[in-house]
Protein backbone atom coordinates (compact mmCIF):
# COMPACT_ATOMS: atom_id res chain seq x y z
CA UNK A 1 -13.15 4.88 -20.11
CA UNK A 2 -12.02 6.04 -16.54
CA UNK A 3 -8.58 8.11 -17.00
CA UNK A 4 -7.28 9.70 -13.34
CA UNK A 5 -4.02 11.33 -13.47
CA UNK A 6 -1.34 10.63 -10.60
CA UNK A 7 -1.05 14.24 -9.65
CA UNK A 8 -4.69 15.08 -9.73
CA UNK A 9 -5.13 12.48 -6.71
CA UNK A 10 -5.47 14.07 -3.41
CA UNK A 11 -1.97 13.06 -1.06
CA UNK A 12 -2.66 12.03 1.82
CA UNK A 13 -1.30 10.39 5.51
CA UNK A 14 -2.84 6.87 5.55
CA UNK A 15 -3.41 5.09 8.59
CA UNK A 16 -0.47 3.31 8.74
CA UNK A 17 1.99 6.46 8.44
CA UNK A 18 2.81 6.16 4.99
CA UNK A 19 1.86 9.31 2.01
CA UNK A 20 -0.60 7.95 -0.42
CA UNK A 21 -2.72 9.02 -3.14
CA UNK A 22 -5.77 6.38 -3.81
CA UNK A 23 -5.96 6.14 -8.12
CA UNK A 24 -9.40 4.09 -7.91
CA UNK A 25 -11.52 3.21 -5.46
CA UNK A 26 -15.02 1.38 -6.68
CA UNK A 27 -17.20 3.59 -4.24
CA UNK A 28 -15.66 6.77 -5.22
CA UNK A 29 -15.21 6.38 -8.91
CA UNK A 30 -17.62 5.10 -11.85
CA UNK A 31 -15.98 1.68 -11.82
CA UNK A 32 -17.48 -1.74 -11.82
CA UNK A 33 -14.67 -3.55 -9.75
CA UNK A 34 -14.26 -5.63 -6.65
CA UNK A 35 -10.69 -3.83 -5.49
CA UNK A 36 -8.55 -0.55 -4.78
CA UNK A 37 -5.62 1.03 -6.32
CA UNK A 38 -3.50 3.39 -4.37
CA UNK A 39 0.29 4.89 -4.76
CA UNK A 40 2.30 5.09 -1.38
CA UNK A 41 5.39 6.19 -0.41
CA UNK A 42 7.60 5.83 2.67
CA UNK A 43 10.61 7.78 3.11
CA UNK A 44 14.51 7.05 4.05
CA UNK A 45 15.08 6.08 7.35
CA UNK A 46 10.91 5.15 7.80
CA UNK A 47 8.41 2.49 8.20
CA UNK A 48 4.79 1.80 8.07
CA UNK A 49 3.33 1.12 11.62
CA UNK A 50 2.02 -2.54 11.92
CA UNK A 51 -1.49 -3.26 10.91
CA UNK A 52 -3.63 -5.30 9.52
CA UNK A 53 -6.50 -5.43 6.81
CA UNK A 54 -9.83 -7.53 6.59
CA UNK A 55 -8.58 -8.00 2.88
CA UNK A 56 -5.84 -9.23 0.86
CA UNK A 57 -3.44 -6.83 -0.90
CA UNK A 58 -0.66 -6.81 -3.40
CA UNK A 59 2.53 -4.48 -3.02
CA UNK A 60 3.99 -3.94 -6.38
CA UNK A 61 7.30 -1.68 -5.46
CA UNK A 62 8.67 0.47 -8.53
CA UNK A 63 11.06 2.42 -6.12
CA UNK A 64 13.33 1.94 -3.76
CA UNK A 65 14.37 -0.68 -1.28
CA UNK A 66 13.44 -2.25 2.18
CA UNK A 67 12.34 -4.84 4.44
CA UNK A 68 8.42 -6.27 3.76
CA UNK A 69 7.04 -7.60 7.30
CA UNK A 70 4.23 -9.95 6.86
CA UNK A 71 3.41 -11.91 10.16
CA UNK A 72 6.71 -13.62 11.38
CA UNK A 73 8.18 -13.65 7.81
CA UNK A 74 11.20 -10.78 6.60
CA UNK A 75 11.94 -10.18 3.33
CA UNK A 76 14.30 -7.89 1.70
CA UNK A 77 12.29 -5.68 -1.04
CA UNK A 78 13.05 -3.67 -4.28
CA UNK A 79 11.65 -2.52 -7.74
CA UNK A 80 10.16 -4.64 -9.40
CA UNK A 81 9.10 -6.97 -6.27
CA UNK A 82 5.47 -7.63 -6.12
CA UNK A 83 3.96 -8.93 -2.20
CA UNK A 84 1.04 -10.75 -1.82
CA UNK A 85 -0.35 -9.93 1.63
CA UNK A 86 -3.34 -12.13 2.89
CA UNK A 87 -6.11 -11.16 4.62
CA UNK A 88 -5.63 -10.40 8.77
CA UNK A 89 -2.37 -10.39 8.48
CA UNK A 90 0.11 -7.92 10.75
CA UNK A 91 2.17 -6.29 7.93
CA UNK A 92 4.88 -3.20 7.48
CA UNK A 93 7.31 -1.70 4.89
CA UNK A 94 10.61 -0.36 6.07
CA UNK A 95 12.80 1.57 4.41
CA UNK A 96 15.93 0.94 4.27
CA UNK A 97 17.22 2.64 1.58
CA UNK A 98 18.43 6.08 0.82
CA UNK A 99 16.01 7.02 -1.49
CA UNK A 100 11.97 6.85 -1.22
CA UNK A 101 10.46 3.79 -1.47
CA UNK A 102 7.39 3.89 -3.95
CA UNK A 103 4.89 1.35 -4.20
CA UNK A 104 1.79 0.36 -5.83
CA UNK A 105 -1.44 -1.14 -3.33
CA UNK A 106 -4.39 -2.99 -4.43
CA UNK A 107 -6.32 -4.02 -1.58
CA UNK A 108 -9.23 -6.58 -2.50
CA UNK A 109 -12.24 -6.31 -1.98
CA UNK A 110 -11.45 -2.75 -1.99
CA UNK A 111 -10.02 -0.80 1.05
CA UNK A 112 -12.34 0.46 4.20
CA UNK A 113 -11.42 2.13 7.09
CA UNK A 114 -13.45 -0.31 8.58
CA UNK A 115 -10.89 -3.04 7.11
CA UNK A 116 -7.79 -1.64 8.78
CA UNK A 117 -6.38 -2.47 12.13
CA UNK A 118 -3.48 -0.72 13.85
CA UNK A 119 -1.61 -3.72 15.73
């Protein structure tokens, strides 16, 4: 059994502006699985820069509201809302709330700077 605890997880400024701490990550931790599990936040008033991965990824937001971009689709966004983001696609998370926005990311295959394109 693997247990990492949220506040034992290096924070950190990911590519795309928002703060994240990576939970599992199957080339840093004794896992046997294909993807990677991060917690991101993006404050009031802020928004991811656009980007794009090589792989697919699921948003599963626990806090906070906003506006998802994915390509030329809008959405409004809120707890409970889970995004399925597919592969290449340009993609950001606005804010628009007054409080954080929180958000879990698994990225699959797992995440690679490589992966991630600035658009």
């Amino acid at each position: 059994m693997l247990v990492k605890r949220f506040a034992g997880c290096d924070e950190i400024v990911a590519g795309d502006g928002c703060r994240l701490r990576e939970l599992l990550h199957p080339d840093r931790d004794p896992v046997d699985c294909r993807y990677s599990l991060a917690v991101a936040r993006v404050e009031p008033g802020d928004s991811t820069r656009p980007h794009s991965l090589v792989q697919s990824e699921v948003y599963f937001l626990f806090r906070g509201s906003g506006r998802m971009h994915v390509g030329d689709e809008t959405e409004p966004v809120g707890p409970g809302d889970a995004v399925y983001i597919p592969a290449g696609a340009v993609q950001w998370l606005e804010n628009t709330g007054d409080e954080p926005v929180e958000f879990c990311c698994i990225v699959d295959p797992a995440w690679t700077a490589e992966g991630e394109k600035t658009a």
